[in-house]
N, C-alpha and C. Protein backbone atom coordinates (compact mmCIF):
# COMPACT_ATOMS: atom_id res chain seq x y z
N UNK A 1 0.80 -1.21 0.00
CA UNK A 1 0.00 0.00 0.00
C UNK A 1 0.84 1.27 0.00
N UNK A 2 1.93 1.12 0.59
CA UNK A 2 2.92 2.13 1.00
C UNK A 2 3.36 2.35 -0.52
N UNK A 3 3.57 2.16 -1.34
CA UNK A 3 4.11 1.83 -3.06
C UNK A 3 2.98 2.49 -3.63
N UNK A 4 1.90 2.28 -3.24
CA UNK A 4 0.76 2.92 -4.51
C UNK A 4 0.75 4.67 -4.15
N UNK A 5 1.10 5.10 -2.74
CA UNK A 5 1.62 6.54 -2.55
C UNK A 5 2.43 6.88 -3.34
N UNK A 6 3.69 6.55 -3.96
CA UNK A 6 4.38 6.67 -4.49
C UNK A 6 4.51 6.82 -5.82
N UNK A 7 3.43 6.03 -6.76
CA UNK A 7 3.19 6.42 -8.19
C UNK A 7 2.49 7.36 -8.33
N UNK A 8 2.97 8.12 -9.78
CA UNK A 8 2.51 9.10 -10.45
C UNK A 8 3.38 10.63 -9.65
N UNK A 9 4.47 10.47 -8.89
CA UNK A 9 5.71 11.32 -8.64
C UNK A 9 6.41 11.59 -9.75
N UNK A 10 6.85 12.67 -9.85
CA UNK A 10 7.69 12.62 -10.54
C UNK A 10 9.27 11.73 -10.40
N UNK A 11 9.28 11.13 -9.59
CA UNK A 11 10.61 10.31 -9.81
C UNK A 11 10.25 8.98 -9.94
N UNK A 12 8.87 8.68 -10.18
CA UNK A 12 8.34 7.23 -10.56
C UNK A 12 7.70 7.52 -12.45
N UNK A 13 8.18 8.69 -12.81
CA UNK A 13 7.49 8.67 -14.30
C UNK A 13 8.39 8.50 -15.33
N UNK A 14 7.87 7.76 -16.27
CA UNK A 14 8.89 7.54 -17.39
C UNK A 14 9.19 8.82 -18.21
N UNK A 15 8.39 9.83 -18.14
CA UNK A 15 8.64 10.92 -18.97
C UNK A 15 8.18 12.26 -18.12
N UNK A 16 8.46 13.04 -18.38
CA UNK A 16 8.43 14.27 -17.54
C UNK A 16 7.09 15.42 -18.24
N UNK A 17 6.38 15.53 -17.33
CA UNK A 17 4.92 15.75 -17.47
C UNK A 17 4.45 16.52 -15.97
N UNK A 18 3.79 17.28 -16.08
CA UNK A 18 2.85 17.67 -15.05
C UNK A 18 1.70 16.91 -15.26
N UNK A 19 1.42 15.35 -14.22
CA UNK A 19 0.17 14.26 -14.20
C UNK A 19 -1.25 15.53 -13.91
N UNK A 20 -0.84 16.30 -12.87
CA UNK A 20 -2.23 17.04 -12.48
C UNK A 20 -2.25 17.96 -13.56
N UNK A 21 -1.50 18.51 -14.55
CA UNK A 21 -2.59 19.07 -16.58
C UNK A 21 -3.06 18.43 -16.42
N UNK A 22 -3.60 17.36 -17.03
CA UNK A 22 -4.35 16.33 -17.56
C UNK A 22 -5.44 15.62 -16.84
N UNK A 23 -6.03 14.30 -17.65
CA UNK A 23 -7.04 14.05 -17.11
C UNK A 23 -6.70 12.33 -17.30
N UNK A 24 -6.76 11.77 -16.56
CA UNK A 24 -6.20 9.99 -16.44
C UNK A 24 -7.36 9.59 -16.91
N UNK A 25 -7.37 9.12 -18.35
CA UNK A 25 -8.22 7.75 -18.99
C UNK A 25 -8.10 6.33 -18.34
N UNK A 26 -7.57 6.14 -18.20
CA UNK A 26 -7.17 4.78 -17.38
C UNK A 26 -5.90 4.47 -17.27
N UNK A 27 -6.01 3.13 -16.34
CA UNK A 27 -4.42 2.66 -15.72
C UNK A 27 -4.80 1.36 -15.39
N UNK A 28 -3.68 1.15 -15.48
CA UNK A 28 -3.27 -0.73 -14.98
C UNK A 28 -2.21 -0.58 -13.98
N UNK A 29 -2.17 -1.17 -12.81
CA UNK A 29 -1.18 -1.66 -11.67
C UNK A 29 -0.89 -3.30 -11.87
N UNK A 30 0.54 -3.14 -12.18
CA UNK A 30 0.46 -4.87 -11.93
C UNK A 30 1.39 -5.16 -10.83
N UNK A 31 0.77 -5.63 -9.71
CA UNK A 31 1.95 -5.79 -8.65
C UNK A 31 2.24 -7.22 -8.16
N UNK A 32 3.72 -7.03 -8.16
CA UNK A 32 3.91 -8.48 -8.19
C UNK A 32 4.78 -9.18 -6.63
N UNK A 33 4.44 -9.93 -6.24
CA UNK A 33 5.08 -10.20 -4.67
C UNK A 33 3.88 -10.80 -3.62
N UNK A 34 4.18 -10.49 -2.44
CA UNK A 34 2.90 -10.77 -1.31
C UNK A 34 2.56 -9.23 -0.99
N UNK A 35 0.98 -9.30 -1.67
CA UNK A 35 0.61 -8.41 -1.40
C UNK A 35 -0.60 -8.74 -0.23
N UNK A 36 -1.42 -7.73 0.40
CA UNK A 36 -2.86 -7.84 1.07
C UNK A 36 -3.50 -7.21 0.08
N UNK A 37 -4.27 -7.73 -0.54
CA UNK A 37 -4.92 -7.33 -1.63
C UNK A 37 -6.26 -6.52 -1.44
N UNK A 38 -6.79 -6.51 -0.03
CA UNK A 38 -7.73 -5.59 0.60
C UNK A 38 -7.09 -4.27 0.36
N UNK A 39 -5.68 -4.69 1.12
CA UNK A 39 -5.37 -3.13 1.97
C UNK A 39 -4.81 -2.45 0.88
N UNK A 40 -3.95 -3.13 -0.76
CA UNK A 40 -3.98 -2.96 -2.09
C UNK A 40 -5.00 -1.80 -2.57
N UNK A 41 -6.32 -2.64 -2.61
CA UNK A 41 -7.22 -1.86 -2.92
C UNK A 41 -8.16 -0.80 -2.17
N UNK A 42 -7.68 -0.73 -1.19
CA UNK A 42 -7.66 0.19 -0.17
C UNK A 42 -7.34 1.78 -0.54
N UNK A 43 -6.05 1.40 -0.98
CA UNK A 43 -4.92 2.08 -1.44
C UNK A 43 -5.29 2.51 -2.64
N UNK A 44 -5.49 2.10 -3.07
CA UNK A 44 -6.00 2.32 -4.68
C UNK A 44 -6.89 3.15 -4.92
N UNK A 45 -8.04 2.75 -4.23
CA UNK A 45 -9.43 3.96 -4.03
C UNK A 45 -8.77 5.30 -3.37
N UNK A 46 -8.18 5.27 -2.51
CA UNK A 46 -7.51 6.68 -2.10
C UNK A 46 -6.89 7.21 -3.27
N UNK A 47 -5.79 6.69 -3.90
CA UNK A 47 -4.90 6.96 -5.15
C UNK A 47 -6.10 7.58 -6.12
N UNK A 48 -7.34 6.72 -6.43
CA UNK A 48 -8.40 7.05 -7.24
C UNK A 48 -9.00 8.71 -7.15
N UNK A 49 -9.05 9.00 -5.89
CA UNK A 49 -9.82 9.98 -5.06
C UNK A 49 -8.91 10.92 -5.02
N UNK A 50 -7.81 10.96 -5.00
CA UNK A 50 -6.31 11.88 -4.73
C UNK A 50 -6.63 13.15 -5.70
N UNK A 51 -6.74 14.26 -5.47
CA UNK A 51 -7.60 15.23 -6.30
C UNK A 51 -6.46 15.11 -7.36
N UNK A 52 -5.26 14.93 -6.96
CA UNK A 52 -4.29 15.62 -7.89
C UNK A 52 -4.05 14.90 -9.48
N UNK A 53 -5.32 13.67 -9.72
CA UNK A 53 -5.08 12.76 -10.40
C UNK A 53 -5.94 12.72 -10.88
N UNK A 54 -6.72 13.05 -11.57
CA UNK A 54 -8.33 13.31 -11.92
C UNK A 54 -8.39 12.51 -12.98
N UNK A 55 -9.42 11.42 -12.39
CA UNK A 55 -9.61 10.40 -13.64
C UNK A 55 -11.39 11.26 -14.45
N UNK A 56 -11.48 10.91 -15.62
CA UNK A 56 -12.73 10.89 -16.28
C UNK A 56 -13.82 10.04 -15.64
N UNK A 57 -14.67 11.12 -15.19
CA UNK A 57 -15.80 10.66 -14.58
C UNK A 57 -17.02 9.61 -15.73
N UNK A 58 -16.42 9.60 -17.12
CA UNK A 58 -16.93 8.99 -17.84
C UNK A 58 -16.78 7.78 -18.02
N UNK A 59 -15.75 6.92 -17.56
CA UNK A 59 -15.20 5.81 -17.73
C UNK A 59 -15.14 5.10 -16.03
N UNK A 60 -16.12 3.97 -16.18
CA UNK A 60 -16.32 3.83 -14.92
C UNK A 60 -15.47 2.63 -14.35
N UNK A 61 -14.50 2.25 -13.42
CA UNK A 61 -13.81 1.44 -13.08
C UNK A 61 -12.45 1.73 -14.00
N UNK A 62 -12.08 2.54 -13.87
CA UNK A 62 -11.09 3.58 -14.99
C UNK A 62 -9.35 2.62 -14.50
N UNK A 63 -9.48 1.93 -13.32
CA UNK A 63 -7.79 1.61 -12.87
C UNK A 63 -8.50 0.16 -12.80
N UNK A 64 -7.69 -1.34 -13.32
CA UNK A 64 -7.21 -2.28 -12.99
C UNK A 64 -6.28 -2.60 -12.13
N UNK A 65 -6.21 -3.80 -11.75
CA UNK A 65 -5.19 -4.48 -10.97
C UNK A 65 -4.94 -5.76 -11.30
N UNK A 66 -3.55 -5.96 -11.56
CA UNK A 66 -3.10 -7.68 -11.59
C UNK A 66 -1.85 -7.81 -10.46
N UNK A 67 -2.36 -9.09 -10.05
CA UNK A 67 -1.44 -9.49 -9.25
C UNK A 67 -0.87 -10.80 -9.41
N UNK A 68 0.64 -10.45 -9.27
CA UNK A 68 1.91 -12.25 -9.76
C UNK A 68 2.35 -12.11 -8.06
N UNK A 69 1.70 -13.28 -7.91
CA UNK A 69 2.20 -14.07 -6.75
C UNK A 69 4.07 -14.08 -6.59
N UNK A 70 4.97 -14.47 -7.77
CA UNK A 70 5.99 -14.69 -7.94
C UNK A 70 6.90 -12.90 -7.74
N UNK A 71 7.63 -12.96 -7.05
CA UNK A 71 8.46 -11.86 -6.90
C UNK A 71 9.44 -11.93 -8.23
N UNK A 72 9.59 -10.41 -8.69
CA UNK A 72 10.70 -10.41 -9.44
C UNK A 72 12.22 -11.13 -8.41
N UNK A 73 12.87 -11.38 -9.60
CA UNK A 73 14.12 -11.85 -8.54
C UNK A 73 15.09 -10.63 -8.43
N UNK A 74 15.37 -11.31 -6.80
CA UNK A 74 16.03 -9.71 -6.21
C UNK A 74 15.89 -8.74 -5.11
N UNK A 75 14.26 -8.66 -5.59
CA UNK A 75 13.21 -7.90 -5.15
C UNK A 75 12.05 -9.09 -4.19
N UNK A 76 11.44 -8.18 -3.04
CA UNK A 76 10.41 -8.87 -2.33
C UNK A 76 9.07 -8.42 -3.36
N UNK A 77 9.39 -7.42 -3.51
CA UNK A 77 8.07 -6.99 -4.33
C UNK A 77 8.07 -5.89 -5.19
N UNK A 78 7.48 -5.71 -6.37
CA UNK A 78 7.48 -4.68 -7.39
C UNK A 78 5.83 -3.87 -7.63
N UNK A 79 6.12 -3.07 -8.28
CA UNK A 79 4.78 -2.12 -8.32
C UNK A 79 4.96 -1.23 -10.11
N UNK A 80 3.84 -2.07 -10.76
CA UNK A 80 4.07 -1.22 -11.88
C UNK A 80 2.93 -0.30 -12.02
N UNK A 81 3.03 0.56 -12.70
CA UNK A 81 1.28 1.46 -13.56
C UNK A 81 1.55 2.24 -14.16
N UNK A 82 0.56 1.51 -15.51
CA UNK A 82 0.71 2.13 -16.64
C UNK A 82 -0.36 3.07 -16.75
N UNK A 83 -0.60 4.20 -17.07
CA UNK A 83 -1.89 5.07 -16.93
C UNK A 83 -1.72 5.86 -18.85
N UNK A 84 -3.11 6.26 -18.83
CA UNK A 84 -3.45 6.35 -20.74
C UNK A 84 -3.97 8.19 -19.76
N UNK A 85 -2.99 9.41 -20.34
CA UNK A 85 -3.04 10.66 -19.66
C UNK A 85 -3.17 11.30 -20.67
N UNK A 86 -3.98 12.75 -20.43
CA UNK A 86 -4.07 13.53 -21.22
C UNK A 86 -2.94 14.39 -21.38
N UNK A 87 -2.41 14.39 -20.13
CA UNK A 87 -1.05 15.02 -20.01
C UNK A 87 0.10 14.81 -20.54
N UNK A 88 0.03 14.04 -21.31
CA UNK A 88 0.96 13.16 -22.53
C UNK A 88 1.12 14.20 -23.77
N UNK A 89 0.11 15.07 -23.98
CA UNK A 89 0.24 15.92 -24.59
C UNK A 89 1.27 16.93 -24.84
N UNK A 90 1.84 17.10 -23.71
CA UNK A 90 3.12 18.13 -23.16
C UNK A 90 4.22 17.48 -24.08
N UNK A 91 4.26 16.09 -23.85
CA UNK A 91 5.27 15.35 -24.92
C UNK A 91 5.14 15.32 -26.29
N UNK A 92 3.67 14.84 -26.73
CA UNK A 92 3.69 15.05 -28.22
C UNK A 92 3.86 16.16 -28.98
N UNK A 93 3.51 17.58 -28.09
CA UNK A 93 3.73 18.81 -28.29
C UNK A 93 5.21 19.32 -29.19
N UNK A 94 5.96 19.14 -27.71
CA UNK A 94 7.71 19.18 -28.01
C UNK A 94 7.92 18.06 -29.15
N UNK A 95 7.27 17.18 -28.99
CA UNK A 95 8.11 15.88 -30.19
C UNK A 95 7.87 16.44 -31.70
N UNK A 96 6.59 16.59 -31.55
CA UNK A 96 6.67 17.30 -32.87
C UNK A 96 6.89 18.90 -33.29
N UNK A 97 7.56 19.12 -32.20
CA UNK A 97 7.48 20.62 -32.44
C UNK A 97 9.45 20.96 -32.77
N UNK A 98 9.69 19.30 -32.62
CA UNK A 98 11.60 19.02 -32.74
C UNK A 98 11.65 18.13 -33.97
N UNK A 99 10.54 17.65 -34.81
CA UNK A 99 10.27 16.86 -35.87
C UNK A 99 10.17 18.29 -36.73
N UNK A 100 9.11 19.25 -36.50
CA UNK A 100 8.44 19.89 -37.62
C UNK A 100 10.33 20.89 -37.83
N UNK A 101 10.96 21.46 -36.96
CA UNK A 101 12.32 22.43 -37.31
C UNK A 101 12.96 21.11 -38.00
N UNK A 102 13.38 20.12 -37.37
CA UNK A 102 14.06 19.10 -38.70
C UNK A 102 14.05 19.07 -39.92
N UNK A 103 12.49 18.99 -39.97
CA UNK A 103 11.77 18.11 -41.37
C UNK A 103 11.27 19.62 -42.54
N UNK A 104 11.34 20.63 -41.40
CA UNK A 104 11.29 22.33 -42.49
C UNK A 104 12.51 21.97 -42.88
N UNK A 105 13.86 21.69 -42.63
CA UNK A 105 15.51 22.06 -43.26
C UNK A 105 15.47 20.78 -44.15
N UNK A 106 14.64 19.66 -43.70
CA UNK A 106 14.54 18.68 -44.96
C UNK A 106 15.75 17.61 -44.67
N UNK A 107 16.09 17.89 -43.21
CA UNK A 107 17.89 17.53 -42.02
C UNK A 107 17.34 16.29 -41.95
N UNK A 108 18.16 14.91 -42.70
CA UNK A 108 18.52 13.43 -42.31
C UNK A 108 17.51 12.95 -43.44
N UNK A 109 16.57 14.00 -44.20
CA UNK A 109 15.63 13.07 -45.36
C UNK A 109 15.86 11.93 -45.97
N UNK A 110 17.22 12.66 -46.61
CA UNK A 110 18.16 11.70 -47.70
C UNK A 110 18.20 10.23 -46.77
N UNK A 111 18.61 10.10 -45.63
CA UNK A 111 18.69 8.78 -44.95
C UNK A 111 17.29 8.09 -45.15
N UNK A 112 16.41 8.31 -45.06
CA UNK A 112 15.47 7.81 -44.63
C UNK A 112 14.71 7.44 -46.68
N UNK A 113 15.22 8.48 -47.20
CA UNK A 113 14.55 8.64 -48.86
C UNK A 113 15.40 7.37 -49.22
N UNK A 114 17.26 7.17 -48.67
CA UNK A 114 17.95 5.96 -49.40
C UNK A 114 17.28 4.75 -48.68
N UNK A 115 16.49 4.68 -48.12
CA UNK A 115 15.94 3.24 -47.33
C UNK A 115 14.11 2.92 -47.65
N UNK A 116 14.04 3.59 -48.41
CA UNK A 116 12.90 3.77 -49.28
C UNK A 116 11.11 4.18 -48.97
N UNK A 117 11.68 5.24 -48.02
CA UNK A 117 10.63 5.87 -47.33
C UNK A 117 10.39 7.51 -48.44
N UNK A 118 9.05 7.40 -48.31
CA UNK A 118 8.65 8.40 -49.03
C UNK A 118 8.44 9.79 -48.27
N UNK A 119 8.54 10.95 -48.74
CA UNK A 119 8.47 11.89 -47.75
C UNK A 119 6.63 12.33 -47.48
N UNK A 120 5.72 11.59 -48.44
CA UNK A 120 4.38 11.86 -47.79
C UNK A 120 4.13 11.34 -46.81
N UNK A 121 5.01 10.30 -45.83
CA UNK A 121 4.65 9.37 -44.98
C UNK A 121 5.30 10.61 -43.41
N UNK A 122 6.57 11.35 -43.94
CA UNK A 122 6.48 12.09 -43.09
C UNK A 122 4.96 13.06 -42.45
N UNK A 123 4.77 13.34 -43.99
CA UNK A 123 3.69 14.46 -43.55
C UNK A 123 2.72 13.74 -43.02
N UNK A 124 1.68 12.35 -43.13
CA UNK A 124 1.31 11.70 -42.48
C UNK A 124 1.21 11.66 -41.17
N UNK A 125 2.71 11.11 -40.51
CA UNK A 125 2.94 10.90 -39.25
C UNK A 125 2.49 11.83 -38.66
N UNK A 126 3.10 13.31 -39.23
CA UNK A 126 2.80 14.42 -38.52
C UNK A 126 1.21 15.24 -37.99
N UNK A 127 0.61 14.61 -39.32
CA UNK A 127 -0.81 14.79 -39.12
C UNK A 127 -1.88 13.95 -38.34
N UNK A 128 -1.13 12.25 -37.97
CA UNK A 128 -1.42 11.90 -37.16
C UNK A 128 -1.17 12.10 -35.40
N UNK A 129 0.28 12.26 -35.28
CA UNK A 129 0.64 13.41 -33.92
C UNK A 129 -0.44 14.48 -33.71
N UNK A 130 -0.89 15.29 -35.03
CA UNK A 130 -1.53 16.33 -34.51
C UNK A 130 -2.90 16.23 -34.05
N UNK A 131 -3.40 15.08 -34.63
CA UNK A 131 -4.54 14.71 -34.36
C UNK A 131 -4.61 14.29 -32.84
N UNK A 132 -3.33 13.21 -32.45
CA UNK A 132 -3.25 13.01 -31.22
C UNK A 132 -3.50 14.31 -29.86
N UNK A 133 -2.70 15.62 -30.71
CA UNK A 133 -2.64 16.23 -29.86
C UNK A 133 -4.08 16.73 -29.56
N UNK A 134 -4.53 17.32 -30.62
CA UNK A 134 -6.13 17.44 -30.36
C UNK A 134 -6.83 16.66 -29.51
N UNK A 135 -7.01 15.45 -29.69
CA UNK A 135 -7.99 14.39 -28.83
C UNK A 135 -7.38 14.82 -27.94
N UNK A 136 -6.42 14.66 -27.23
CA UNK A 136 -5.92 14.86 -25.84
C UNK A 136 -6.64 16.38 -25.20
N UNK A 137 -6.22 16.97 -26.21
CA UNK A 137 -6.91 18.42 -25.67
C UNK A 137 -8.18 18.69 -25.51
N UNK A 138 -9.15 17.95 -26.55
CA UNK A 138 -10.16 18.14 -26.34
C UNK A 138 -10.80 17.34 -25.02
N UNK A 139 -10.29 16.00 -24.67
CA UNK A 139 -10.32 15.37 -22.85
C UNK A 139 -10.41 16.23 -21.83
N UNK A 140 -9.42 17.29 -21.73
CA UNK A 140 -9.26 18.17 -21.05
C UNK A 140 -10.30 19.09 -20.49
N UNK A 141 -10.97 19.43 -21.90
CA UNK A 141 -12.17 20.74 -22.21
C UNK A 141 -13.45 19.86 -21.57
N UNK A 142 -13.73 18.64 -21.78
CA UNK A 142 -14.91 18.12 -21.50
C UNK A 142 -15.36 18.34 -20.32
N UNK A 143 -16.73 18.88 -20.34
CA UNK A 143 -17.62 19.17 -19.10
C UNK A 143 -17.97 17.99 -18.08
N UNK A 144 -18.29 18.06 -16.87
CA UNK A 144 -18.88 16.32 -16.31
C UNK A 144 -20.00 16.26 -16.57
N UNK A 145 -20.11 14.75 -16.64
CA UNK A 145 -20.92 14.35 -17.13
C UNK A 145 -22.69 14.71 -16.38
N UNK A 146 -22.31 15.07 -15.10
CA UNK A 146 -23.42 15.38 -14.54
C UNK A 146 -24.40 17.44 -14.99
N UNK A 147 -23.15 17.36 -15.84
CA UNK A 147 -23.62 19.06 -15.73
C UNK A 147 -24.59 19.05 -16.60
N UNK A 148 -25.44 19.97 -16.63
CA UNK A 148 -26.83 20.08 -17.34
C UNK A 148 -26.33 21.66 -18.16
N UNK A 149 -26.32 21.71 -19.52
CA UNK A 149 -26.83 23.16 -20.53
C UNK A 149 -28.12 23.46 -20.31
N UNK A 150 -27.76 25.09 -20.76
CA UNK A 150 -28.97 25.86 -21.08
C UNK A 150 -28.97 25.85 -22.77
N UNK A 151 -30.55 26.18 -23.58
CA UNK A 151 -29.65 26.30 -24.63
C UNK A 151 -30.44 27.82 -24.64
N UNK A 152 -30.50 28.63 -25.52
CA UNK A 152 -30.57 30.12 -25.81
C UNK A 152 -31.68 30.18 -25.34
N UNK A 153 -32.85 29.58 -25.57
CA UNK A 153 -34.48 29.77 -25.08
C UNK A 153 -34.43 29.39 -23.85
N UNK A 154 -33.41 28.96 -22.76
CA UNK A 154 -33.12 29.24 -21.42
C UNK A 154 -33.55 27.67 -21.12
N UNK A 155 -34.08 26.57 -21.88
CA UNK A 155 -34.78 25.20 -21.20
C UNK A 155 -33.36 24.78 -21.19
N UNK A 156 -33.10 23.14 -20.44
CA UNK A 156 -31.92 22.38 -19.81
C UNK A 156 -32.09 21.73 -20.92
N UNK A 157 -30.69 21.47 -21.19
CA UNK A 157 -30.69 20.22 -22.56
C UNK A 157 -30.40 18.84 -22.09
């Protein structure tokens, strides 16, 4: 339980992100060792509830759990989680924003043109990144699900 405090720190993330931008689509924990799997999920619902982590109120049962009896070797026990963030965005941002100055100078084409890649597949990729970035952004903007509109003639939609 003491371990599930600990994810979503910044010194437990694979990439460097502010988790509280965003909005957590889901996650998987797979923990592996002797766990109490009450006091696990104990832990978990707090982690769930932790304001600083705001899952989508649209997706209901939004975090899994697996558990391997077998310890990594080495280790008494390990703690993984993978989480699907809106805050991921911050990354695709910069990635393509260090792709698009490259790929304007036209820098390493030739490598990629002698191995028989076409350069519409660049523009592609890029338009798929951007798309990524959108969806992510638009996660962000979404109202809860409990909120009620007005529309101009003042009735609730």
């Amino acid at each position: 339980p003491e371990m599930v405090g600990l994810l979503g720190t910044r010194d437990t993330l694979t990439y460097d992100c502010q988790v509280n931008r965003g909005q957590n689509l889901a996650g998987l924990y797979t923990a592996r060792g002797t766990f109490d799997r009450m006091q696990f999920r104990e832990a978990q619902i707090l982690f769930e509830q932790d304001s600083k982590f705001q899952f989508l109120p649209y997706i209901p049962d939004a975090i899994k759990s697996t558990f391997i009896d077998d310890a990594p070797e080495d280790y008494r026990s390990s703690l993984g989680y993978a989480v699907n963030s809106s805050s991921i965005r911050e990354m695709l941002i910069t990635a393509r924003e260090s792709f698009a100055a490259i790929f304007r100078r036209k820098a390493f084409l030739h490598w990629y043109s002698g191995e028989g890649m076409d350069e519409m597949e660049f523009i592609e990729s890029d338009e798929i990144i951007s798309s990524a970035i959108f969806d992510y952004q638009q996660l962000d903007h979404l109202p809860p699900l409990w909120k009620t509109y007005e529309d101009p003639d003042g009735e609730d939609i």
